[in-house]
C-alpha atoms as a PDB file:
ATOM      1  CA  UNK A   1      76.798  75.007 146.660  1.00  0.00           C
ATOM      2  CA  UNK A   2      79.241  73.475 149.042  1.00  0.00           C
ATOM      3  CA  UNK A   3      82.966  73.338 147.928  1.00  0.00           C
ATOM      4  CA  UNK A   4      85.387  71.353 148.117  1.00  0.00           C
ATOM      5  CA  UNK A   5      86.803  72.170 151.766  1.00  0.00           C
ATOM      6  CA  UNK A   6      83.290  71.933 152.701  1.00  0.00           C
ATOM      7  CA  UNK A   7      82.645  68.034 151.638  1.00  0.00           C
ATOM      8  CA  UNK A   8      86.559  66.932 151.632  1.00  0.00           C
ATOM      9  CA  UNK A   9      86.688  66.131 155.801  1.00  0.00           C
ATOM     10  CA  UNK A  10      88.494  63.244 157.404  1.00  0.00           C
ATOM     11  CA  UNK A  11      84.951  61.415 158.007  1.00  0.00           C
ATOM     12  CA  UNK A  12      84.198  61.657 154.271  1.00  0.00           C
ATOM     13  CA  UNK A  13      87.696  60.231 153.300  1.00  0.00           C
ATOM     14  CA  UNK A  14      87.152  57.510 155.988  1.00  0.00           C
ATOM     15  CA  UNK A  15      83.621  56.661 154.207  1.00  0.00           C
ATOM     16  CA  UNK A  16      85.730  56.181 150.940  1.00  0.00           C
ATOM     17  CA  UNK A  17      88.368  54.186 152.121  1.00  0.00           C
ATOM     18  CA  UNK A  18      85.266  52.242 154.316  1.00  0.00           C
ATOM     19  CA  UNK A  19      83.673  51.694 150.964  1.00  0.00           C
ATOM     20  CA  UNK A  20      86.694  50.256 149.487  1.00  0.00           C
ATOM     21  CA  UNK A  21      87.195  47.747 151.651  1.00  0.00           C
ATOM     22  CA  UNK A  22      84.199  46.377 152.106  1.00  0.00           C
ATOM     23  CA  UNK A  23      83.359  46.581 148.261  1.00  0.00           C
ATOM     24  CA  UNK A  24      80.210  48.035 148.278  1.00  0.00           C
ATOM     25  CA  UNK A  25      78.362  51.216 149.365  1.00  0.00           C
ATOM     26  CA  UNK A  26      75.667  48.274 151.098  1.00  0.00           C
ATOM     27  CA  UNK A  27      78.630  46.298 153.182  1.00  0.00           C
ATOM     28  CA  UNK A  28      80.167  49.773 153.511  1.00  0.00           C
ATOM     29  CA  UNK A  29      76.807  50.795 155.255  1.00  0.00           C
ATOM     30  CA  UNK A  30      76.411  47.986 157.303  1.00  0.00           C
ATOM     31  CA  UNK A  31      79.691  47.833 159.220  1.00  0.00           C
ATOM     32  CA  UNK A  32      79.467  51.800 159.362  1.00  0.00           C
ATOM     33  CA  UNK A  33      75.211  51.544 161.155  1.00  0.00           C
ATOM     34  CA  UNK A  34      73.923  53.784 158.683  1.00  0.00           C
ATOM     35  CA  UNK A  35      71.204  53.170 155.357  1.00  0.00           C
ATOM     36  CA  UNK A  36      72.952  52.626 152.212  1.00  0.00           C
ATOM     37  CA  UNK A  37      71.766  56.109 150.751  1.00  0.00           C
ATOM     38  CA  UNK A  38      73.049  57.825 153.503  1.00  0.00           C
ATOM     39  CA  UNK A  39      76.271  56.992 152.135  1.00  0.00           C
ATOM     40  CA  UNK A  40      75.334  57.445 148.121  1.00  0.00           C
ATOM     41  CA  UNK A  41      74.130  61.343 149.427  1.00  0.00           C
ATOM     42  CA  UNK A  42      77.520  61.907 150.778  1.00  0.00           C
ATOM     43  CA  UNK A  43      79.150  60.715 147.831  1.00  0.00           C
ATOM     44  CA  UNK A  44      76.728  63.241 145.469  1.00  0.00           C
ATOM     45  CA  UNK A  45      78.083  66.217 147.732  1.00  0.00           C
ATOM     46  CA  UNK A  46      81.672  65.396 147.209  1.00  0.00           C
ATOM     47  CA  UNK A  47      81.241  64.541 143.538  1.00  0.00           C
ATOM     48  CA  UNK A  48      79.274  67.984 143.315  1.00  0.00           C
ATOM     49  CA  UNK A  49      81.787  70.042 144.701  1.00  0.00           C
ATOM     50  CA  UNK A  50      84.044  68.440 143.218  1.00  0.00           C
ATOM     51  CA  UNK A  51      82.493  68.567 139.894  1.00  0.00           C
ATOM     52  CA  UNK A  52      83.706  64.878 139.213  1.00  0.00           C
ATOM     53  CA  UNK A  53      82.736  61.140 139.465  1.00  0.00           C
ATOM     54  CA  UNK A  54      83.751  59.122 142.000  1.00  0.00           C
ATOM     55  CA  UNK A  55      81.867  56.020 140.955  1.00  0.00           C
ATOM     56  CA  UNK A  56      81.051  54.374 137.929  1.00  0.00           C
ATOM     57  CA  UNK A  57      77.050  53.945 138.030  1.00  0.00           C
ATOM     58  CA  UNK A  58      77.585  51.316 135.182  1.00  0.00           C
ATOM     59  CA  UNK A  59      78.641  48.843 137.855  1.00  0.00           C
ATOM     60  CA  UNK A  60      77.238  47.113 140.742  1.00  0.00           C
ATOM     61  CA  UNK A  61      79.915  47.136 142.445  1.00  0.00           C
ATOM     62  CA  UNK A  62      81.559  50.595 144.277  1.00  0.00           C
ATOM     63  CA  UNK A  63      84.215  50.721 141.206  1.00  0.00           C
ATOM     64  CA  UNK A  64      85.672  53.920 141.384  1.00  0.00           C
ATOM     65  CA  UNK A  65      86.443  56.252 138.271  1.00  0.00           C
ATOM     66  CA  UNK A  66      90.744  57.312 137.720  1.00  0.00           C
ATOM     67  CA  UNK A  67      89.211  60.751 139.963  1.00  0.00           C
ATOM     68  CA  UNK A  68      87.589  58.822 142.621  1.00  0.00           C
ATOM     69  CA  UNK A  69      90.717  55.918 142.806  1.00  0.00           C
ATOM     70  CA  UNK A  70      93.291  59.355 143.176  1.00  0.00           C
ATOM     71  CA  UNK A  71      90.849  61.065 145.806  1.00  0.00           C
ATOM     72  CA  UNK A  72      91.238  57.627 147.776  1.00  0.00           C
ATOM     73  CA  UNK A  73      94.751  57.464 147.553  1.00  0.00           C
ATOM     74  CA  UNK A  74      95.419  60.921 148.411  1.00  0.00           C
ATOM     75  CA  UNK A  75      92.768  60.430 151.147  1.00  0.00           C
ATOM     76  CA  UNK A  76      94.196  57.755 153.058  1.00  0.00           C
ATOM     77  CA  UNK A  77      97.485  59.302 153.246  1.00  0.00           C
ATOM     78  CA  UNK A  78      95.977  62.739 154.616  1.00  0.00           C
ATOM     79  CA  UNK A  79      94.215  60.725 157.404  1.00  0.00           C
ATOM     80  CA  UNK A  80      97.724  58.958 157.852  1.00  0.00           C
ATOM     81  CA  UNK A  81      99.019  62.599 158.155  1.00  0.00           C
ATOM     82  CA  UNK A  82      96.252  63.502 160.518  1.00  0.00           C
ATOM     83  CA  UNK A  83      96.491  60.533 162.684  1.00  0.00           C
ATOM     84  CA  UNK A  84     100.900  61.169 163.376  1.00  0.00           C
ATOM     85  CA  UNK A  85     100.393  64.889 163.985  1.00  0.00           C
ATOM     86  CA  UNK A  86      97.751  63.596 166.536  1.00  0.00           C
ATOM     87  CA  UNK A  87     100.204  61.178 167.983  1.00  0.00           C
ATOM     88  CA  UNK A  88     102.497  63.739 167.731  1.00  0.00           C
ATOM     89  CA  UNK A  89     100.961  66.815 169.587  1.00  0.00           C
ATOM     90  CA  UNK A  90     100.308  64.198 172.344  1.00  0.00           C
ATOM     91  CA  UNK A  91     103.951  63.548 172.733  1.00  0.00           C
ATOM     92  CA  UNK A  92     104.971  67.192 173.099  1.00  0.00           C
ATOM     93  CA  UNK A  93     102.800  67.673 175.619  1.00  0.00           C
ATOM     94  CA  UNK A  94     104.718  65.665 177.356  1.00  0.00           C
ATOM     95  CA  UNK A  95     107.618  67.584 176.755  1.00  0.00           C
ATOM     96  CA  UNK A  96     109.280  67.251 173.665  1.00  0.00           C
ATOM     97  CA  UNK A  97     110.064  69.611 171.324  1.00  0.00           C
ATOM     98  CA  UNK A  98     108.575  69.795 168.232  1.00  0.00           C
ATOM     99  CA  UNK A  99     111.925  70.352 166.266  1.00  0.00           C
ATOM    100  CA  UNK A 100     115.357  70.984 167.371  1.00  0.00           C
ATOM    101  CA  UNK A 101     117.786  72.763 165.578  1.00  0.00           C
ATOM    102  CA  UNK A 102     121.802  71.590 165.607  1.00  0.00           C
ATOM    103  CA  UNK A 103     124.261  74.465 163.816  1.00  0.00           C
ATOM    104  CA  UNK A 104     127.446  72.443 163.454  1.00  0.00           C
ATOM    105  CA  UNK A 105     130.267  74.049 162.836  1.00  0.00           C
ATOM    106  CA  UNK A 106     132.752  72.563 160.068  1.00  0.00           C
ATOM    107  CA  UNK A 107     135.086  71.680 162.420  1.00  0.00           C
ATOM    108  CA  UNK A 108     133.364  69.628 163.746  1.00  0.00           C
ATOM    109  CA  UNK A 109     132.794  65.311 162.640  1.00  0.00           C
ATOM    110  CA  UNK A 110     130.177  64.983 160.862  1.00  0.00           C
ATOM    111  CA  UNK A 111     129.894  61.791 161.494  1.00  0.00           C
ATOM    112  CA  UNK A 112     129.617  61.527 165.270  1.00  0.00           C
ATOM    113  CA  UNK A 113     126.668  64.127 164.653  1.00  0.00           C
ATOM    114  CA  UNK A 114     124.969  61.395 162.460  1.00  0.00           C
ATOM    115  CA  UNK A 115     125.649  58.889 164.903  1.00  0.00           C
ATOM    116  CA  UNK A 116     123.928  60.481 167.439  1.00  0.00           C
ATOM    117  CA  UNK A 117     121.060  61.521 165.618  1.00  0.00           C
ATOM    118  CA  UNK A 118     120.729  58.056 164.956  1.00  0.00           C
ATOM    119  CA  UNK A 119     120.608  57.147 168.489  1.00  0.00           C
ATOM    120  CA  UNK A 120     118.256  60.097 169.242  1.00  0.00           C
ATOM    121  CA  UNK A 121     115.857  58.568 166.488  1.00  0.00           C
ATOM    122  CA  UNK A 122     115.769  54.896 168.276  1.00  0.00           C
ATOM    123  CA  UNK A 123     114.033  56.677 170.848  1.00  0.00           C
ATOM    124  CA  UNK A 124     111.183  57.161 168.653  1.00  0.00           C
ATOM    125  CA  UNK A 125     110.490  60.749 170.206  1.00  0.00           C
ATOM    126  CA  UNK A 126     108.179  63.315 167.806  1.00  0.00           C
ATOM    127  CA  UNK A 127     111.101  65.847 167.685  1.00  0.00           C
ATOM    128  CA  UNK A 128     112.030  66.786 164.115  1.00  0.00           C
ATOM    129  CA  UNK A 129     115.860  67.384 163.845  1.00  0.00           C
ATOM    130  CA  UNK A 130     117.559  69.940 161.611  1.00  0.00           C
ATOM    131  CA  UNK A 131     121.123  69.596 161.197  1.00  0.00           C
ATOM    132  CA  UNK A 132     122.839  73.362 160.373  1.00  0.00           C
ATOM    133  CA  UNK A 133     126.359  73.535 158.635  1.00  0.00           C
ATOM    134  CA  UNK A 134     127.682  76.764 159.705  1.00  0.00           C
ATOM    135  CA  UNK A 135     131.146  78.063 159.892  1.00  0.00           C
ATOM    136  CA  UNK A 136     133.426  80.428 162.581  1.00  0.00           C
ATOM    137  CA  UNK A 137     131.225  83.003 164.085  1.00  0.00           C
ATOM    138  CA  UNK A 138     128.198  82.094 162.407  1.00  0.00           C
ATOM    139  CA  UNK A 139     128.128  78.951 164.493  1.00  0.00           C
ATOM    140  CA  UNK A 140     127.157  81.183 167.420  1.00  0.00           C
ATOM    141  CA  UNK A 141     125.438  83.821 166.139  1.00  0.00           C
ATOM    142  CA  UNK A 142     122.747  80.883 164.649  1.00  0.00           C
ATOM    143  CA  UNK A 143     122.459  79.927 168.587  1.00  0.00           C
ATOM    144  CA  UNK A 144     121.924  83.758 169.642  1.00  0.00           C
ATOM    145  CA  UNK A 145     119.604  84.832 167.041  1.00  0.00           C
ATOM    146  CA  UNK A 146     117.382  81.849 167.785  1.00  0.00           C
ATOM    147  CA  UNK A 147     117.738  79.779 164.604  1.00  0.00           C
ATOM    148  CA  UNK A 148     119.464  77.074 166.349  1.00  0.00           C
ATOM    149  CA  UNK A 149     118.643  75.181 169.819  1.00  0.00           C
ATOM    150  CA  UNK A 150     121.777  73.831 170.173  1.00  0.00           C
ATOM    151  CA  UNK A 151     125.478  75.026 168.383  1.00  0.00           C
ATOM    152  CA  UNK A 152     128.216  72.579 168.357  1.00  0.00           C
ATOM    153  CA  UNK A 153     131.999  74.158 168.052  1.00  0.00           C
ATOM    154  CA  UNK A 154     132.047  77.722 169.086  1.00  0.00           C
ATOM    155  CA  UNK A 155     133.922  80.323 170.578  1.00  0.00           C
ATOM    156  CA  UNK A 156     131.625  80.756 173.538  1.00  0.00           C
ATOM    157  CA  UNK A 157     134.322  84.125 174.834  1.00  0.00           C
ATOM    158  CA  UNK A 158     132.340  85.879 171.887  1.00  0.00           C
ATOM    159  CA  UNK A 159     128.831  85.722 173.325  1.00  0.00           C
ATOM    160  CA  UNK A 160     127.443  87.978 176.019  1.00  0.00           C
ATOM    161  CA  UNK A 161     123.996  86.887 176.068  1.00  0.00           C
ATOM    162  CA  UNK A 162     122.494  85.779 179.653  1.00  0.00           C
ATOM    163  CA  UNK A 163     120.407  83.342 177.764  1.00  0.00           C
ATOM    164  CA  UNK A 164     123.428  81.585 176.074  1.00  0.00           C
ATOM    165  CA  UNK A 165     124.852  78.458 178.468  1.00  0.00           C
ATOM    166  CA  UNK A 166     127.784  76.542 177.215  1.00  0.00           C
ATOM    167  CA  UNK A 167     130.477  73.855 178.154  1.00  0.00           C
ATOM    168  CA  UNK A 168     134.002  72.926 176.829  1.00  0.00           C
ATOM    169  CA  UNK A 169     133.949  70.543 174.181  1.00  0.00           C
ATOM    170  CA  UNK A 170     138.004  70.539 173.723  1.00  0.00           C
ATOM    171  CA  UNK A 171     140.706  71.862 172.049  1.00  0.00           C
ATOM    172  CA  UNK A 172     141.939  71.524 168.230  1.00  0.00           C
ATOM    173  CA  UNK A 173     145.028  72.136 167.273  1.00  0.00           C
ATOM    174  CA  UNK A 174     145.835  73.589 163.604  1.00  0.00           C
ATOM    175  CA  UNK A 175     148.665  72.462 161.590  1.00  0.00           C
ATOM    176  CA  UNK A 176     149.560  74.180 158.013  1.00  0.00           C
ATOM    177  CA  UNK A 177     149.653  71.715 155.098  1.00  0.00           C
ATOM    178  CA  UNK A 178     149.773  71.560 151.887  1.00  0.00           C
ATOM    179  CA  UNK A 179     149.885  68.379 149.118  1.00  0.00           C
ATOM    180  CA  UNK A 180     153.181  66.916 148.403  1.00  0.00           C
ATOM    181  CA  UNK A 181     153.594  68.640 144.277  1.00  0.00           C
ATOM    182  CA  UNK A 182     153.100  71.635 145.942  1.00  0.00           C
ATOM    183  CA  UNK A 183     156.026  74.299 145.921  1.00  0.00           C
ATOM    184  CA  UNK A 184     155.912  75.226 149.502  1.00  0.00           C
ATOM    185  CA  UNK A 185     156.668  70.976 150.558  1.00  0.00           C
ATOM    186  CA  UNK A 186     159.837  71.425 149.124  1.00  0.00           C
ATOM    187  CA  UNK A 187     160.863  74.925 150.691  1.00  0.00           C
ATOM    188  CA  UNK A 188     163.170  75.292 153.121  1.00  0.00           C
ATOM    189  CA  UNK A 189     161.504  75.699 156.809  1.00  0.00           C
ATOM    190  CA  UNK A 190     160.417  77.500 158.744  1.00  0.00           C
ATOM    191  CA  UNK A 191     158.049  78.730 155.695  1.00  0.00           C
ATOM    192  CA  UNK A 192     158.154  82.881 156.441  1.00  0.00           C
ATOM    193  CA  UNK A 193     155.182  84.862 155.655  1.00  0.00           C
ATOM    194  CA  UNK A 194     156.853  86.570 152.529  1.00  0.00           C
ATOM    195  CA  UNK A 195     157.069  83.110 151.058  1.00  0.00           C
ATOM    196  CA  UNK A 196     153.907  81.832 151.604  1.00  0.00           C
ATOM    197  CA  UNK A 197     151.921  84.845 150.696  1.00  0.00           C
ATOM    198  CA  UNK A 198     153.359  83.811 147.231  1.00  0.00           C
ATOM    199  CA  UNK A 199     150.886  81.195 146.782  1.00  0.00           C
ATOM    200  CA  UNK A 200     147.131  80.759 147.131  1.00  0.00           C
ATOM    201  CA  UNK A 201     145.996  79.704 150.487  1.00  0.00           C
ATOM    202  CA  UNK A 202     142.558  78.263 151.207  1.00  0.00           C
ATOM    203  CA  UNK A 203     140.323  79.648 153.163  1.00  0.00           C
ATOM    204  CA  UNK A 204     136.816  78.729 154.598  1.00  0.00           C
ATOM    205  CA  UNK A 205     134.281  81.281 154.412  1.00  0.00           C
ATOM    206  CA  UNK A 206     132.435  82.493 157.432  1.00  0.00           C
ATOM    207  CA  UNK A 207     128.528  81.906 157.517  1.00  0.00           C
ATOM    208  CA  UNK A 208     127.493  84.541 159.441  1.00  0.00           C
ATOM    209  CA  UNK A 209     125.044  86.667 157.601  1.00  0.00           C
ATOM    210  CA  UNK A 210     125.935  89.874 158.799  1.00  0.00           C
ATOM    211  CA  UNK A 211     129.212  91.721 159.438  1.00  0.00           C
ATOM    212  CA  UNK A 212     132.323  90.621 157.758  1.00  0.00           C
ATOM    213  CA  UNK A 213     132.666  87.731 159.766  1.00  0.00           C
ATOM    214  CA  UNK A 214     136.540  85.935 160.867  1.00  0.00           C
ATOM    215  CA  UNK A 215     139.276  85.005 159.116  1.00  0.00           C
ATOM    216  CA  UNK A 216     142.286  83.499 160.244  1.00  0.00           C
ATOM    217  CA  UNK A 217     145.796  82.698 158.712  1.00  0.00           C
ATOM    218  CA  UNK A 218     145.835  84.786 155.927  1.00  0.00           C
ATOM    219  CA  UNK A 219     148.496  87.369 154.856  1.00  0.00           C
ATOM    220  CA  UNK A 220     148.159  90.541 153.029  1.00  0.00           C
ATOM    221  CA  UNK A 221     147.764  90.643 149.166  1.00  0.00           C
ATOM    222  CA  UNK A 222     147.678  86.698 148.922  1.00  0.00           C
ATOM    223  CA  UNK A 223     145.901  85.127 146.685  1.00  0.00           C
ATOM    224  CA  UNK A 224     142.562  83.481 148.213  1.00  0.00           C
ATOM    225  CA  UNK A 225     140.535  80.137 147.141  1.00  0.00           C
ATOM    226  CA  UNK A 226     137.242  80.311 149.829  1.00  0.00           C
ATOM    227  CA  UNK A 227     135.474  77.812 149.960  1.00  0.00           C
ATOM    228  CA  UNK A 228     132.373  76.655 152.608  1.00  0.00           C
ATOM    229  CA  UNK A 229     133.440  74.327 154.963  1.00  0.00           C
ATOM    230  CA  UNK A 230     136.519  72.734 156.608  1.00  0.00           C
ATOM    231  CA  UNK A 231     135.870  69.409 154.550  1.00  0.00           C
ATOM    232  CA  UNK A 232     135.897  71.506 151.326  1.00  0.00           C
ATOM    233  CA  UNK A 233     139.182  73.068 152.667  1.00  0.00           C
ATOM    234  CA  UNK A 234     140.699  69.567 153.067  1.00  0.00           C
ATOM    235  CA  UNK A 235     139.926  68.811 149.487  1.00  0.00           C
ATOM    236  CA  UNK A 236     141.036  71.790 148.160  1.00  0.00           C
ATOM    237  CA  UNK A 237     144.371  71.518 149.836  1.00  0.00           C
ATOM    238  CA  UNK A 238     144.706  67.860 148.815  1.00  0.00           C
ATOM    239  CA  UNK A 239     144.713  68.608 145.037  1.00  0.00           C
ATOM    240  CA  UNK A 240     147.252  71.113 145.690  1.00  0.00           C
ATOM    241  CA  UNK A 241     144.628  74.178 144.440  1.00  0.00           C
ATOM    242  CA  UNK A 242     146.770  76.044 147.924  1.00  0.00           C
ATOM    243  CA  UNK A 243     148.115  75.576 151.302  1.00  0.00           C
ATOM    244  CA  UNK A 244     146.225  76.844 154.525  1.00  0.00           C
ATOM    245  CA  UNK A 245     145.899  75.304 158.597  1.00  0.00           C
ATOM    246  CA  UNK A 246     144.251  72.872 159.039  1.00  0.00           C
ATOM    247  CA  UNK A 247     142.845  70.262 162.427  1.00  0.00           C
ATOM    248  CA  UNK A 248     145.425  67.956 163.044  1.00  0.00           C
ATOM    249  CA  UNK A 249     142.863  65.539 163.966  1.00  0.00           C
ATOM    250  CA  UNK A 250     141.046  65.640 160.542  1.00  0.00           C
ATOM    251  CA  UNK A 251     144.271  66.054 158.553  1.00  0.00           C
ATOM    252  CA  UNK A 252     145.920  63.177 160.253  1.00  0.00           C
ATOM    253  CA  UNK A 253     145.104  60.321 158.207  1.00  0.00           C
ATOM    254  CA  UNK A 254     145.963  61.666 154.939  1.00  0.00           C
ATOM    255  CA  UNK A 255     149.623  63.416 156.461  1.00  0.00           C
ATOM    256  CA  UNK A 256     150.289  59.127 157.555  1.00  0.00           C
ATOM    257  CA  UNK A 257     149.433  58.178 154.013  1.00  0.00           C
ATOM    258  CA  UNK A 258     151.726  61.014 152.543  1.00  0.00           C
ATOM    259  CA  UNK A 259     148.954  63.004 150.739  1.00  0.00           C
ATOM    260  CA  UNK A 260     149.552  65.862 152.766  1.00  0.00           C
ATOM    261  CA  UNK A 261     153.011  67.400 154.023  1.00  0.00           C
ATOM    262  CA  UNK A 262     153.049  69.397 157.191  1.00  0.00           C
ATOM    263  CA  UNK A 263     155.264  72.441 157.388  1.00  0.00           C
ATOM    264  CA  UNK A 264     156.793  74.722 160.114  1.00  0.00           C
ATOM    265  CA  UNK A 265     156.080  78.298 159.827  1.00  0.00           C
ATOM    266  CA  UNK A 266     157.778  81.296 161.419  1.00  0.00           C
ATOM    267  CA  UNK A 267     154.592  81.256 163.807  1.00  0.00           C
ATOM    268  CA  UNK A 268     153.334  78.813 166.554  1.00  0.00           C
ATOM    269  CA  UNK A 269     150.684  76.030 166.058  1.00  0.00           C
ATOM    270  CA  UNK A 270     147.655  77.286 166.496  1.00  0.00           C
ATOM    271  CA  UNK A 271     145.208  75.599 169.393  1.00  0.00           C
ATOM    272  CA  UNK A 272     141.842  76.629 169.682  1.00  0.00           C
ATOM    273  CA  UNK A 273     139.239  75.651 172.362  1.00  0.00           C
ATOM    274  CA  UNK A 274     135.693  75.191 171.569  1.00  0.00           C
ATOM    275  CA  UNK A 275     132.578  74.943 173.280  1.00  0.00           C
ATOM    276  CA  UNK A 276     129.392  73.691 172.663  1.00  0.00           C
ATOM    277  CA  UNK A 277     126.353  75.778 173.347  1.00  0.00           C
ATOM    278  CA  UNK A 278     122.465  76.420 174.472  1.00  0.00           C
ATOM    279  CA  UNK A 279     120.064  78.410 174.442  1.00  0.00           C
ATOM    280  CA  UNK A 280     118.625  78.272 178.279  1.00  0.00           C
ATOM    281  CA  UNK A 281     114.544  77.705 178.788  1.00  0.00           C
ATOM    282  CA  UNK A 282     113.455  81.159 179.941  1.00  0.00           C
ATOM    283  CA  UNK A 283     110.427  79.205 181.354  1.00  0.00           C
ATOM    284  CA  UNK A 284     110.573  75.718 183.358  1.00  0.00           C
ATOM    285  CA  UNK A 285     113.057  72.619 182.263  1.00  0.00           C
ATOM    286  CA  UNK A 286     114.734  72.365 178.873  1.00  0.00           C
ATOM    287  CA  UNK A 287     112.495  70.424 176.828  1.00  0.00           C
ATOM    288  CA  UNK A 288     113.148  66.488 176.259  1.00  0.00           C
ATOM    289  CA  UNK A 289     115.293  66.999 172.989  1.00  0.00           C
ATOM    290  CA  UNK A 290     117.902  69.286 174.558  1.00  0.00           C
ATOM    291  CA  UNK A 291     117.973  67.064 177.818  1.00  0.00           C
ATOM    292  CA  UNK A 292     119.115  64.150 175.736  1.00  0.00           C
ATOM    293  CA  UNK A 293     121.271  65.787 173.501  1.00  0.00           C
ATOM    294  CA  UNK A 294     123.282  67.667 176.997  1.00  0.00           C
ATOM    295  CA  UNK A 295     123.172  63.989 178.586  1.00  0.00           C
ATOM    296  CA  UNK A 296     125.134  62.708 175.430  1.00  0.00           C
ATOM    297  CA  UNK A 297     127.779  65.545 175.137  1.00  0.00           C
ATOM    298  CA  UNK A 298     128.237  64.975 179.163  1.00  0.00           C
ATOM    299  CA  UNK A 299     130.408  62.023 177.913  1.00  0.00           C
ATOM    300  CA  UNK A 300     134.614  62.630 177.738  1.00  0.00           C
ATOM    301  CA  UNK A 301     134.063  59.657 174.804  1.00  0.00           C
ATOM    302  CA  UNK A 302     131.317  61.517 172.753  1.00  0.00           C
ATOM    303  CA  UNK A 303     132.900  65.200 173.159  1.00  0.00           C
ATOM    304  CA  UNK A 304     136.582  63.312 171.515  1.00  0.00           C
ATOM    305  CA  UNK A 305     134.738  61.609 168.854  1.00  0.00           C
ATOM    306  CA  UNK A 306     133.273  64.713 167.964  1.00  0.00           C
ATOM    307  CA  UNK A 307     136.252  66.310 167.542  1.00  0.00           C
ATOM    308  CA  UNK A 308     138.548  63.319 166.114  1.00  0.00           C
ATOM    309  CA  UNK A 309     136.392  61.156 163.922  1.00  0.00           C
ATOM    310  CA  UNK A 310     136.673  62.752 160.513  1.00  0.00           C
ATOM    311  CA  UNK A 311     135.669  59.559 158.451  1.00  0.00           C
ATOM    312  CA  UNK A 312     132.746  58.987 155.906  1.00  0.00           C
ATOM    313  CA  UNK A 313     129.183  57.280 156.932  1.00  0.00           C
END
């Protein structure tokens, strides 16, 4: 006896959705050049292995049974299915890749990254794109373990791999904030590191997944709120839950509306240059994906917005 896999092809679910639009198993027939029973056979094999009806006999017409309407439904979406992956293997052979991978680091505008993937998608190309949130040194080590085809805000000093290529994106400077009913907005500057250690800063938890990862800014025996990204940082520090650095550029707007209060510390600004990073093709060109995505980040305009627009979609 045949089973299911056996009967259940992409011509059989083309006869089905054939019969359905022309009505009957006789029109179905004629526009497809075969006898009528050629076509009530084929049904008999599916409904055998199956173990179903497709059709009601009662009727003249090809009515189908609840089975037989769900087998057509789910039938014209598989060839659907069938006929993109078709269109889409075609298109990578032209040199696309079949997905691209994106780790974006926290510091970085979400955003701009949407905005861009929008722009990549008007381009109708077959390339899937995954978008990966990743934080400090796990940014990087995404790119060189291969889960990620592209990594946008590392520290590109920390990677000794041949196969890693990468390119300034800018630099962000840090300022240390906290919300105005905090206690440190009040206190006398510059804030020393025996006085802040008093309170809880926030801190942003590496997402590397192996080793202990970086930390920076915090003092010894404080009290620490970690939390997974820079945005969740921001938040934190806006309800006053503790005081930590932040990027200028995303803190900005709320320091101008006087939701955050920026205070001097016995130690310097922090300003730290990132990079944005590749993997290189061991074989031939970079496929069609990358070559877009290194044509965008070419721009002075698209590497600033990435680091500057902190705003909601």
């Amino acid at each position: 006896m045949q089973t299911p896999r056996d009967v259940l092809t992409p011509d059989a679910l083309a006869m089905l959705q054939a019969i359905d639009t022309a009505g009957s198993f006789a029109a179905a027939a004629r526009t497809m050049g075969v006898v009528p029973s050629a076509l009530t056979y084929r049904v008999r094999q599916m409904e055998d292995a199956l173990d179903v009806l497709l059709y009601d006999r009662s009727s003249r017409q090809a009515k189908l049974t609840p089975a037989g309407a769900e087998l057509l439904r789910e039938g014209v979406r598989l060839l659907g299915e069938i006929d993109a992956v078709a269109n889409r293997v075609k298109r990578v052979a032209t040199g696309w890749e079949a997905q691209f991978t994106i780790a974006v680091d926290s510091i970085i505008a979400k955003s701009t990254v949407m905005e861009l993937c929008d722009s990549f998608f008007s381009l109708s190309p077959p390339t899937r794109i995954r978008l990966r949130d990743e934080t400090l040194s796990g940014t990087l080590a995404t790119l060189t373990s291969g889960q990620a085809d592209l990594a946008l805000g590392v520290a590109l000093e920390t990677s000794h791999q041949s196969n890693i290529l990468g390119r300034p994106l800018g630099q962000v400077q840090f300022v240390y904030a906290v919300a105005p009913h905090h206690p440190l907005a009040s206190a006398p500057e510059p804030l020393s590191d025996q006085t802040i250690a008093k309170y809880r800063a926030v801190a942003v938890a590496d997402s590397i997944q192996r080793g202990s990862g970086m930390s920076f800014g915090l003092l010894g025996g404080q009290d620490v709120f970690t939390v997974g990204s820079m945005q969740a940082k921001l938040d934190a520090q806006l309800r006053g839950m503790g005081g930590g650095n932040l990027p200028i550029l995303m803190a900005s707007p709320y320091i101008e509306a006087g939701h955050l209060v920026v205070k001097k510390t016995e130690h310097p600004e922090r300003v730290v240059s990132v990079s944005y990073a590749w993997r290189g093709a061991k074989f031939g060109k970079p496929g069609r994906a990358l070559q877009w995505w290194l044509g965008q980040l070419d721009s002075p305009t698209t590497r600033a917005a990435l680091l500057a627009q902190h705003r909601s979609v």
